[in-house]
Protein backbone atom coordinates (compact mmCIF):
# COMPACT_ATOMS: atom_id res chain seq x y z
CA UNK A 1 28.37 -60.23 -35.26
CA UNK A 2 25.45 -62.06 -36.06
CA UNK A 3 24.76 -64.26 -38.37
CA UNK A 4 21.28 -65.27 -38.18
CA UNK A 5 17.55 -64.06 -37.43
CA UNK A 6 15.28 -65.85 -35.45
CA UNK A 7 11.68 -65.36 -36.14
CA UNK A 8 9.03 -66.03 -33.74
CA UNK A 9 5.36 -65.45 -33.15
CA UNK A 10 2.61 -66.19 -30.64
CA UNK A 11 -1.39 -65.91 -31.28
CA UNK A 12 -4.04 -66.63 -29.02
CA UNK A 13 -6.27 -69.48 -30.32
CA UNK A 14 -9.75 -68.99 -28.49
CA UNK A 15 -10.45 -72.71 -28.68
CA UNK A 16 -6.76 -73.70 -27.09
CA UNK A 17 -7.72 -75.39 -23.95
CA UNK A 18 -4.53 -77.12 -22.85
CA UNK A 19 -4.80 -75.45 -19.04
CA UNK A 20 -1.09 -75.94 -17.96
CA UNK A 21 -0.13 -74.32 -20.90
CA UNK A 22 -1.30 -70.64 -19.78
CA UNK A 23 -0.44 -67.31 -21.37
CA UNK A 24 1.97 -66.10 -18.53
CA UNK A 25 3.73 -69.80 -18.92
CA UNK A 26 4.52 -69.15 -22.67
CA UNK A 27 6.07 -65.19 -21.67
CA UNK A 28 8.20 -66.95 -19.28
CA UNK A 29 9.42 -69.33 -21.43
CA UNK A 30 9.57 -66.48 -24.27
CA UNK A 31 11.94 -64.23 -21.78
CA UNK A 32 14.48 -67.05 -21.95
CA UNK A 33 14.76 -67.02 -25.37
CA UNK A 34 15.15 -63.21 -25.25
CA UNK A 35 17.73 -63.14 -22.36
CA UNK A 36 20.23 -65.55 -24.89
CA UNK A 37 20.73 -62.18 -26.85
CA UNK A 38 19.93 -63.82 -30.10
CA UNK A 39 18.20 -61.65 -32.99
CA UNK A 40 14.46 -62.15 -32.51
CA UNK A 41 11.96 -60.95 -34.91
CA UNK A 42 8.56 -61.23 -33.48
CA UNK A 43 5.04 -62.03 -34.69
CA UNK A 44 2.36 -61.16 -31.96
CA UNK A 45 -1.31 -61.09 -31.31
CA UNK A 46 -2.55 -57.73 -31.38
CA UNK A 47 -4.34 -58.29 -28.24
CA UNK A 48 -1.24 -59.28 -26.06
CA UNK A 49 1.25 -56.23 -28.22
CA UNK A 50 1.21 -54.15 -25.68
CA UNK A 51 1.86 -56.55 -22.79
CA UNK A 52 4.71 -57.88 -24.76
CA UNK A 53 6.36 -54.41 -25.38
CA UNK A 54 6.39 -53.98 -21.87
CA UNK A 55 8.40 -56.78 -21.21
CA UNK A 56 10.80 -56.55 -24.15
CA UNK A 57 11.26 -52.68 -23.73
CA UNK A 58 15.07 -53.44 -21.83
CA UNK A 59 16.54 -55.55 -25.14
CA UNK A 60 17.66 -54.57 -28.57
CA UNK A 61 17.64 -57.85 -29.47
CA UNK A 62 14.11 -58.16 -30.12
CA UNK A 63 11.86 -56.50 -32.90
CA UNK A 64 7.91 -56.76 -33.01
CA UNK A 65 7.63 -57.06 -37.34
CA UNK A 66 3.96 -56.95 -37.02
CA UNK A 67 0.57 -58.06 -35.31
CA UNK A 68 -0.89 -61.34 -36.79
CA UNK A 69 -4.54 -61.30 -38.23
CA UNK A 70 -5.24 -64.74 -38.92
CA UNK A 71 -8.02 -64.98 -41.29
CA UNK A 72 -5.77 -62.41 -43.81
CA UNK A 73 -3.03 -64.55 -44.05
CA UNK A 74 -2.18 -66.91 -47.34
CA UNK A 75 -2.49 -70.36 -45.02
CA UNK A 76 -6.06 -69.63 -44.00
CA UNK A 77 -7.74 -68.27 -47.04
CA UNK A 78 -5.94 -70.98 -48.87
CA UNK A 79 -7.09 -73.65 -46.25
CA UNK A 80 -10.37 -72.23 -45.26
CA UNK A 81 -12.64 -74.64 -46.94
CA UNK A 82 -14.32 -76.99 -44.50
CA UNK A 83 -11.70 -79.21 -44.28
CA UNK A 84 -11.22 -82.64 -42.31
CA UNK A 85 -8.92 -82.43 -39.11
CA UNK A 86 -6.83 -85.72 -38.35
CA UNK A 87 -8.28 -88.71 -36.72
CA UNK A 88 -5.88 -89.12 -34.29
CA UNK A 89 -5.47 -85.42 -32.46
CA UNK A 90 -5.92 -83.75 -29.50
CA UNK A 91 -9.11 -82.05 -29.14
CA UNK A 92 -8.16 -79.55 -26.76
CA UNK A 93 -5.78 -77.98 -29.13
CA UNK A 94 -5.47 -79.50 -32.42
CA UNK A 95 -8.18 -76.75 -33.66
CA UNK A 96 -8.33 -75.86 -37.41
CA UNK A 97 -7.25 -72.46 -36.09
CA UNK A 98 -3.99 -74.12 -34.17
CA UNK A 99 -3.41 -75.64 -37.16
CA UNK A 100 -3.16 -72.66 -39.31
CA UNK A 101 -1.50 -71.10 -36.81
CA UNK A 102 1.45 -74.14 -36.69
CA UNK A 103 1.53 -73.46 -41.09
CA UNK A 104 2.34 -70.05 -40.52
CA UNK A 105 5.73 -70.71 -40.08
CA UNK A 106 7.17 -70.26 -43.49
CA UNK A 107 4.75 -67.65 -44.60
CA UNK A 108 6.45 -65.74 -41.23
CA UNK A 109 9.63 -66.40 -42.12
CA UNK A 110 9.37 -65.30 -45.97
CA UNK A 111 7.97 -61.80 -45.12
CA UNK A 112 10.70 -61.77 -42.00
CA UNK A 113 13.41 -62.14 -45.21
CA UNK A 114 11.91 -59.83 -46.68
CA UNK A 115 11.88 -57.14 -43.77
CA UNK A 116 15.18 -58.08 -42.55
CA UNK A 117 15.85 -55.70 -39.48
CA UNK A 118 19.05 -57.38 -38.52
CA UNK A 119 20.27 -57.46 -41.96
CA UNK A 120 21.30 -61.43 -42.08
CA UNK A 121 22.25 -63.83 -44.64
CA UNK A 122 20.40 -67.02 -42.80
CA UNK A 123 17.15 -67.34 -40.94
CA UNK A 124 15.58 -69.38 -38.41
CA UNK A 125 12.16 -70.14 -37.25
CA UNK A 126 12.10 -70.90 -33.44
CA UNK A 127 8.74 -71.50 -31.12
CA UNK A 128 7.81 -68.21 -28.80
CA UNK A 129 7.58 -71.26 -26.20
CA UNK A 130 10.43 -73.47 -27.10
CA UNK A 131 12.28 -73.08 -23.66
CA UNK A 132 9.17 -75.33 -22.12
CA UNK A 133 11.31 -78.50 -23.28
CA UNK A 134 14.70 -77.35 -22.21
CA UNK A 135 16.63 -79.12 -19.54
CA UNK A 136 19.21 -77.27 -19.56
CA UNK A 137 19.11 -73.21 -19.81
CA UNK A 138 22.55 -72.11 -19.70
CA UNK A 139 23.79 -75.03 -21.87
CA UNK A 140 21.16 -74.31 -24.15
CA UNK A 141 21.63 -70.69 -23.80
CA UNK A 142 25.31 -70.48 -24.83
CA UNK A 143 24.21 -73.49 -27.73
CA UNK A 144 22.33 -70.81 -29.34
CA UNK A 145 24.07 -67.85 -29.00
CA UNK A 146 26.84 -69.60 -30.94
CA UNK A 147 24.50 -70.83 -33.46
CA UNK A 148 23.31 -67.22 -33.97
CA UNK A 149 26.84 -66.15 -34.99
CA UNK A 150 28.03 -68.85 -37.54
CA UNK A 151 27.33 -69.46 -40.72
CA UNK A 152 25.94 -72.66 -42.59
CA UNK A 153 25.76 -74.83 -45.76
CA UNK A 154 23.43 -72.96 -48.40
CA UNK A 155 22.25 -75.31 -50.08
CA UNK A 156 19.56 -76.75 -48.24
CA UNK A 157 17.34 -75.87 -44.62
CA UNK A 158 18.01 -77.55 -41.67
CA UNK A 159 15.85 -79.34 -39.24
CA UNK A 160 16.12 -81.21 -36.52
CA UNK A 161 13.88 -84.48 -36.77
CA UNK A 162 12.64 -87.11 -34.45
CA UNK A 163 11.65 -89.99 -37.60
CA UNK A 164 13.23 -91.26 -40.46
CA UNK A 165 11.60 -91.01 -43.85
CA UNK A 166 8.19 -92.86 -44.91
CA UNK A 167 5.96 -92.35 -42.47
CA UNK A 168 2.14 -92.29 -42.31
CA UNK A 169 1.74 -87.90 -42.64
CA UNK A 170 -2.46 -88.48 -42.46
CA UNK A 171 -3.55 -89.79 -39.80
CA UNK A 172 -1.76 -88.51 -36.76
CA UNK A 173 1.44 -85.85 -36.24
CA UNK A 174 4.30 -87.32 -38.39
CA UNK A 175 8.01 -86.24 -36.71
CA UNK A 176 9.64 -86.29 -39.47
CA UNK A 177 10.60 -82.99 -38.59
CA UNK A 178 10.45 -81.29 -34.58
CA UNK A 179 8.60 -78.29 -35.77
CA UNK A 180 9.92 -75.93 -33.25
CA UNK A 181 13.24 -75.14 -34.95
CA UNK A 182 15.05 -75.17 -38.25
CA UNK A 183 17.19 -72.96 -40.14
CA UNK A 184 19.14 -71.96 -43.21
CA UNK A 185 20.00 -69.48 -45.78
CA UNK A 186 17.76 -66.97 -46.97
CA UNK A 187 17.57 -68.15 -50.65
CA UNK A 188 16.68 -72.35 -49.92
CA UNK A 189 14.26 -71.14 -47.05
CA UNK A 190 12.54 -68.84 -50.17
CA UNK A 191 12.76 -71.69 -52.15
CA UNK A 192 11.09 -73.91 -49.80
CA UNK A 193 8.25 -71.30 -49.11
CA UNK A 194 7.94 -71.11 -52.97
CA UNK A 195 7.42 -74.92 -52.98
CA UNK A 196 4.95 -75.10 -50.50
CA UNK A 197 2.73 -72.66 -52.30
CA UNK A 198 2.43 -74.92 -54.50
CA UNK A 199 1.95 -77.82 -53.50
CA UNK A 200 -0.34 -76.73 -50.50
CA UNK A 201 -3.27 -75.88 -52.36
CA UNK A 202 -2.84 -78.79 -54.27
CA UNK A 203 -2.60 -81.31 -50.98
CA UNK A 204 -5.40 -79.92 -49.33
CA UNK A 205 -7.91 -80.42 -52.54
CA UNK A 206 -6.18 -83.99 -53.13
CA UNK A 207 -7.16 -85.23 -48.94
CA UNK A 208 -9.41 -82.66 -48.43
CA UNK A 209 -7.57 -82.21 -44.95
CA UNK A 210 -5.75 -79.57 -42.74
CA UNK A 211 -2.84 -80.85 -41.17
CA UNK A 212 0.29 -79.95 -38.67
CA UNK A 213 2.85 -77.96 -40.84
CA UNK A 214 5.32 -81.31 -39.81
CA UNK A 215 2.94 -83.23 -41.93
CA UNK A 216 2.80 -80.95 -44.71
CA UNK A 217 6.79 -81.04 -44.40
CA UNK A 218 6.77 -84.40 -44.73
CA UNK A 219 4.33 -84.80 -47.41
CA UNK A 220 6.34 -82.29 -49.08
CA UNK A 221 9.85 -84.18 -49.11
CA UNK A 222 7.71 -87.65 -49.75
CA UNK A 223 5.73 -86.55 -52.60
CA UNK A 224 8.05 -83.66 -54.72
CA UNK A 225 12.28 -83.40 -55.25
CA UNK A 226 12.49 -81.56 -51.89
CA UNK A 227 15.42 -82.10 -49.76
CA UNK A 228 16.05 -80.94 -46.75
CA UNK A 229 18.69 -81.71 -44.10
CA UNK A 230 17.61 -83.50 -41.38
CA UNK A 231 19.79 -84.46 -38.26
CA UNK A 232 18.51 -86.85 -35.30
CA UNK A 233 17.27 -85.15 -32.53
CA UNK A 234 13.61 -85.13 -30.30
CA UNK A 235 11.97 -82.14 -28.05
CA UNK A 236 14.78 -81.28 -25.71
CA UNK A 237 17.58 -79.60 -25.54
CA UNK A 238 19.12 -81.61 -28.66
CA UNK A 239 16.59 -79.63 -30.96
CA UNK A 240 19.69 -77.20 -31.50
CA UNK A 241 22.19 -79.83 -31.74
CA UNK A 242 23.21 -78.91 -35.75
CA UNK A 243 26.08 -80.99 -36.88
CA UNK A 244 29.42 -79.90 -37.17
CA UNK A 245 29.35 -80.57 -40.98
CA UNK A 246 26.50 -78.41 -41.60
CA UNK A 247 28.15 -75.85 -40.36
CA UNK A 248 30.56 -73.03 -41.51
CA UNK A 249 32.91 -71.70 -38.68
């Protein structure tokens, strides 16, 4: 029985120009994650819907929530205000639009709560590519399916992180947190979403800046009484490494 919903999505920035990352790389990489049998609930680009459906069409494990519009979401009309992007970046992908697209995370997640197809108690945001830094598929495979079928400390969400506390969150991508998964109950991941829309608007006109959402994070835990879990772990195949004592067998 499972336990937890993973929510994905995928949209096509125009100015993404990272070449070895193509569009038929990241559906490969997505068809890994589907072929774990884990609950996906799935974000897409109108454009690429259809093309997607296709593929899926064999699994019940994965549900298409909705088509993503960027400019109608909260993150960009909150955001949209000629803002600074980073010093330190990378200009063929670190777009304003990318980085929207990276803060949509928790906005994806709330209304995936709210939807709740698969009728879970916890929820966890996972990348549409996040096979690309997996060593390991089967290990990592069978690592997930039993994460999708336990249950978890409530108090507080879960991420795997590559940096302790403290660092710099303005000038270049902070790891506090690995981005590309976390998890937790329902109510704290609410709670966290209800946090951030605060204190988003209120970044933004403090630095006048749009940032990766693992800044924001961070910025977030530094600057308010946020706490979040955060176990060691860097862009591999220890991403889903969750501690024993965070979780509930």
């Amino acid at each position: 029985m499972t336990t937890t919903t993973f929510v994905t999505a995928f949209y096509l920035i125009q100015d993404y120009q990272v070449k070895e990352k193509t569009l038929e790389g990241y559906f490969e990489h997505f068809m890994s994650l589907v072929k774990t049998g884990i609950s996906l609930a799935v974000y897409i680009d109108v454009s690429i819907k259809d093309q997607l459906l296709k593929l899926i069409e064999p699994y019940d494990n994965v549900k298409i929530l909705d088509t993503i519009d960027l400019k109608k979401t909260w993150v960009y009309q909150t955001t949209n205000h000629n803002l600074h992007l980073p010093k330190h970046r990378n200009p063929l992908k670190d777009s304003f639009d990318y980085m929207v697209m990276q803060n949509l995370k928790l906005e994806l997640c709330q209304q995936a709560i709210q939807t709740n197809v698969f009728k879970t108690d916890y929820f966890a945001w996972i990348d549409f590519g996040i096979f690309h830094v997996v060593k390991d598929i089967h290990k990592t495979t069978t690592q997930l399916q039993h994460l999708s079928k336990i249950n978890y400390i409530k108090t507080n969400v879960i991420f795997p992180g590559c940096w302790p506390k403290g660092y710099d969150y303005l000038n270049q991508v902070n790891w506090r947190f690995c981005g590309g998964f976390f998890l937790g109950h329902q109510e704290v991941l609410l709670d966290m979403w209800r946090r951030y829309q605060e204190f988003l608007p209120n970044f933004i006109n403090t630095y006048k800046m749009m940032l990766w959402e693992v800044n924001i994070w961070a910025a977030l835990e530094s600057q308010t009484n946020w706490q979040p879990i955060q176990y060691q772990a860097d862009h591999n195949d220890t991403i889903f490494n969750i501690p024993l004592m965070y979780q509930l067998i």
